[in-house]
N, C-alpha and C. Protein backbone atom coordinates (compact mmCIF):
# COMPACT_ATOMS: atom_id res chain seq x y z
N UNK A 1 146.46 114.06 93.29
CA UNK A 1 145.66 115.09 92.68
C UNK A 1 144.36 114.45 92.15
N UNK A 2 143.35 115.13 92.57
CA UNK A 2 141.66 114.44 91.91
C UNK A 2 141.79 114.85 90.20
N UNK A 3 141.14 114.04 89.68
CA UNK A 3 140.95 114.25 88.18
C UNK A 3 139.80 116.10 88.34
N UNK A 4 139.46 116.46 89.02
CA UNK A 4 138.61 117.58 88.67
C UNK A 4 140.22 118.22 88.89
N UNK A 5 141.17 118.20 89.60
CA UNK A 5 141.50 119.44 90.05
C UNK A 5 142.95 119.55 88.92
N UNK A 6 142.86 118.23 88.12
CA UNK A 6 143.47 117.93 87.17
C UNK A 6 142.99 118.97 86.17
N UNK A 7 141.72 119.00 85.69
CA UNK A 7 141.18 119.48 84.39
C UNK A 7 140.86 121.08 84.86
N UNK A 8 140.77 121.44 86.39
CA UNK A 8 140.59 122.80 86.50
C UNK A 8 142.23 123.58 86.56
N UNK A 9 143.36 122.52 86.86
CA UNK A 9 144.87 123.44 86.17
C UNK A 9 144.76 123.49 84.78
N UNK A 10 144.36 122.04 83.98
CA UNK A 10 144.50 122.13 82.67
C UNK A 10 144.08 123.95 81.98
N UNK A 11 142.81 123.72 82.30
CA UNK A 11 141.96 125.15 81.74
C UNK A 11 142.67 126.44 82.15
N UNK A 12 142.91 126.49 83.45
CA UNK A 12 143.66 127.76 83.89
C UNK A 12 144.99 128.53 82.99
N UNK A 13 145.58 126.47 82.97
CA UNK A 13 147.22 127.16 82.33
C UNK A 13 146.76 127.61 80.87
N UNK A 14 145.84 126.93 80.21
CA UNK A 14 145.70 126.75 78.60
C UNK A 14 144.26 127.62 77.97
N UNK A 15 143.47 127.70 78.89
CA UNK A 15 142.12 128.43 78.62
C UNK A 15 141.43 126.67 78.25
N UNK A 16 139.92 126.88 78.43
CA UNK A 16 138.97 125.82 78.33
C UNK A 16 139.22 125.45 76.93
N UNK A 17 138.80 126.13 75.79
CA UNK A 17 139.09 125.51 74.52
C UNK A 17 139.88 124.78 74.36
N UNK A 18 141.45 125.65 74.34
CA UNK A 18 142.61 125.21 73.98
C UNK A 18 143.25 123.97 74.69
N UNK A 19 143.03 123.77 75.72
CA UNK A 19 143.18 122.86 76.84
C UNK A 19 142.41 121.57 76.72
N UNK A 20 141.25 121.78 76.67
CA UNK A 20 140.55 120.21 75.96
C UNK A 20 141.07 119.66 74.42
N UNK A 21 141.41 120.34 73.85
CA UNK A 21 142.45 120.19 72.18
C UNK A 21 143.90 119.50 72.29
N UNK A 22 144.49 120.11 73.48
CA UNK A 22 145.84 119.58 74.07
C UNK A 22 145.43 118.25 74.36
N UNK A 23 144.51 118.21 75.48
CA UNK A 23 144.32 116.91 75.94
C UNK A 23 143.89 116.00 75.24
N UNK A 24 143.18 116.50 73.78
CA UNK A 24 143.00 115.22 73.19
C UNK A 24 143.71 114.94 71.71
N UNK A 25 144.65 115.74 71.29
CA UNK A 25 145.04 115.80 70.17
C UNK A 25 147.06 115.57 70.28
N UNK A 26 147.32 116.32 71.33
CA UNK A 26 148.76 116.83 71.33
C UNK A 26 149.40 115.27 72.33
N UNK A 27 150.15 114.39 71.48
CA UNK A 27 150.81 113.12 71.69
C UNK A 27 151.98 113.68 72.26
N UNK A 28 152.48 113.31 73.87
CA UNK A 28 153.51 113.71 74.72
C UNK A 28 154.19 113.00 74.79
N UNK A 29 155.71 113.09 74.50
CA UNK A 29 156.77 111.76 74.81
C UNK A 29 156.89 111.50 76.12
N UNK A 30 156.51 112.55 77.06
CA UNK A 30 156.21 112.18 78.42
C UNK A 30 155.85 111.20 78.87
N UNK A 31 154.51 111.13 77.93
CA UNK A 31 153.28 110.49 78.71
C UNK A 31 153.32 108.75 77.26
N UNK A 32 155.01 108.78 77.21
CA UNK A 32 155.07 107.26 76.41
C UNK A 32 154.47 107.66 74.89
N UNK A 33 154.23 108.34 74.59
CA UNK A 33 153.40 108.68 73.15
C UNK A 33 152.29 108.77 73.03
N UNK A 34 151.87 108.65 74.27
CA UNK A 34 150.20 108.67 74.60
C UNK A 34 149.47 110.92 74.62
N UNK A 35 148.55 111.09 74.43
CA UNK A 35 148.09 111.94 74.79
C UNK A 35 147.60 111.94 75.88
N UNK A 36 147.27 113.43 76.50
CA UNK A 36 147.00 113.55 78.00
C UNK A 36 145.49 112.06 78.18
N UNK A 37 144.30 112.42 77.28
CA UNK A 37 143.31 111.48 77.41
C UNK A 37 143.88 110.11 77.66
N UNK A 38 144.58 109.74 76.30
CA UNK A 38 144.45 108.45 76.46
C UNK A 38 145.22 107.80 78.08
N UNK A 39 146.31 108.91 78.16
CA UNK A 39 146.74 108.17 79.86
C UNK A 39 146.33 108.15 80.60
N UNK A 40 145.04 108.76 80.84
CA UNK A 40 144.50 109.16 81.66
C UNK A 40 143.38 107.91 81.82
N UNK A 41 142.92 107.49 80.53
CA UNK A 41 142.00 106.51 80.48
C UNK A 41 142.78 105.27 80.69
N UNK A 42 144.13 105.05 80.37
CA UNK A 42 144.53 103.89 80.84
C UNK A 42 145.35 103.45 82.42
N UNK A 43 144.94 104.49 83.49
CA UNK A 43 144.82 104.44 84.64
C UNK A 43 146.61 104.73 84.73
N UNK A 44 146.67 106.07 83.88
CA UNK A 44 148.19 106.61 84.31
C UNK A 44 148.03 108.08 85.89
N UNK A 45 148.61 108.18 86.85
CA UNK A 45 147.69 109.10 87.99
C UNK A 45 148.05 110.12 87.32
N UNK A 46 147.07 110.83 88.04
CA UNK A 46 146.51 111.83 87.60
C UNK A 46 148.04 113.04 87.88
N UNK A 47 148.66 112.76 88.82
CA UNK A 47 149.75 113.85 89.06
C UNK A 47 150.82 113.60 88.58
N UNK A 48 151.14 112.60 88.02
CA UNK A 48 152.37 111.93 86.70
C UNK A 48 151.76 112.73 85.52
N UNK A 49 150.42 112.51 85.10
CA UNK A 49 150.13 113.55 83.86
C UNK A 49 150.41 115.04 84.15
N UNK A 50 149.75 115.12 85.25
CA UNK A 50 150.36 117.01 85.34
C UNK A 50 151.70 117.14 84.74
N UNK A 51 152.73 116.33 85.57
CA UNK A 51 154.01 116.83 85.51
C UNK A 51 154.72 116.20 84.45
N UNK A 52 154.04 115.55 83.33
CA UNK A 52 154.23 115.51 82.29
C UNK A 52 154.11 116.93 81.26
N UNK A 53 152.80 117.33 81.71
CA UNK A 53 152.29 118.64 81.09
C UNK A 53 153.10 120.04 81.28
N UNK A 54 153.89 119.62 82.49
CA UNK A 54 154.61 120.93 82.83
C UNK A 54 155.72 121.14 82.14
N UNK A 55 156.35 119.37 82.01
CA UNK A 55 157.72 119.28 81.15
C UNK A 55 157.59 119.70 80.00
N UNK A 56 156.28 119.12 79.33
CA UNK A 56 156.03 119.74 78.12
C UNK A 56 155.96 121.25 77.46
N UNK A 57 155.29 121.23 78.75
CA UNK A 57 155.27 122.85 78.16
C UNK A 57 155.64 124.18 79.35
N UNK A 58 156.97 123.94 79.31
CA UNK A 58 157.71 125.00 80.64
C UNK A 58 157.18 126.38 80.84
N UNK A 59 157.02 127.52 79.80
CA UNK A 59 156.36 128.50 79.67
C UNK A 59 155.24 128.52 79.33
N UNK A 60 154.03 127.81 79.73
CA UNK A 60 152.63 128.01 79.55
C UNK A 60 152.21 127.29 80.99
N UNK A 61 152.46 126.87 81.60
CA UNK A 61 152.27 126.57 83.43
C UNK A 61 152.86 127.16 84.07
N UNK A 62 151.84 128.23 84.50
CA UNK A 62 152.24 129.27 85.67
C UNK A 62 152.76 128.35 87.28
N UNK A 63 154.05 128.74 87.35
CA UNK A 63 154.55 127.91 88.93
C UNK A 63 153.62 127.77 89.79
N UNK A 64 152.33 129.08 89.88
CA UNK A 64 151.50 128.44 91.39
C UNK A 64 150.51 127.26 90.90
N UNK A 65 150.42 126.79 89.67
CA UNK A 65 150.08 125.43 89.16
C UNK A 65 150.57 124.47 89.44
N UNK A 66 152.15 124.37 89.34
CA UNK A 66 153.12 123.37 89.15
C UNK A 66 152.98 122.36 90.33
């Protein structure tokens, strides 16, 4: 998955605001304790974070996202 097509599910599932706030505030046990940013900056791929994001949050990622 490209990092754009990363941040254009982010927005879809979460809306633009709320979705850049997740990504930089909300610490995922998924993602090791890291937030979506910081894994992202420490060269975690880009489609391990998705499906971190999905675990996280089962009812706010619509399946044709998943």
């Amino acid at each position: 998955m490209r990092l754009t097509d990363f941040w254009t599910r982010l927005d879809e599932a979460f809306g633009p605001g709320y979705a850049a706030s997740i990504a930089r505030d909300q610490v995922l046990s998924q993602l090791g304790g890291r937030t979506i940013e910081q894994a992202l900056a420490s060269g975690e791929q880009t489609h391990m974070v998705w499906r971190a994001v999905c675990a996280a949050y089962p009812d706010r990622v619509p399946a044709r996202l998943r």
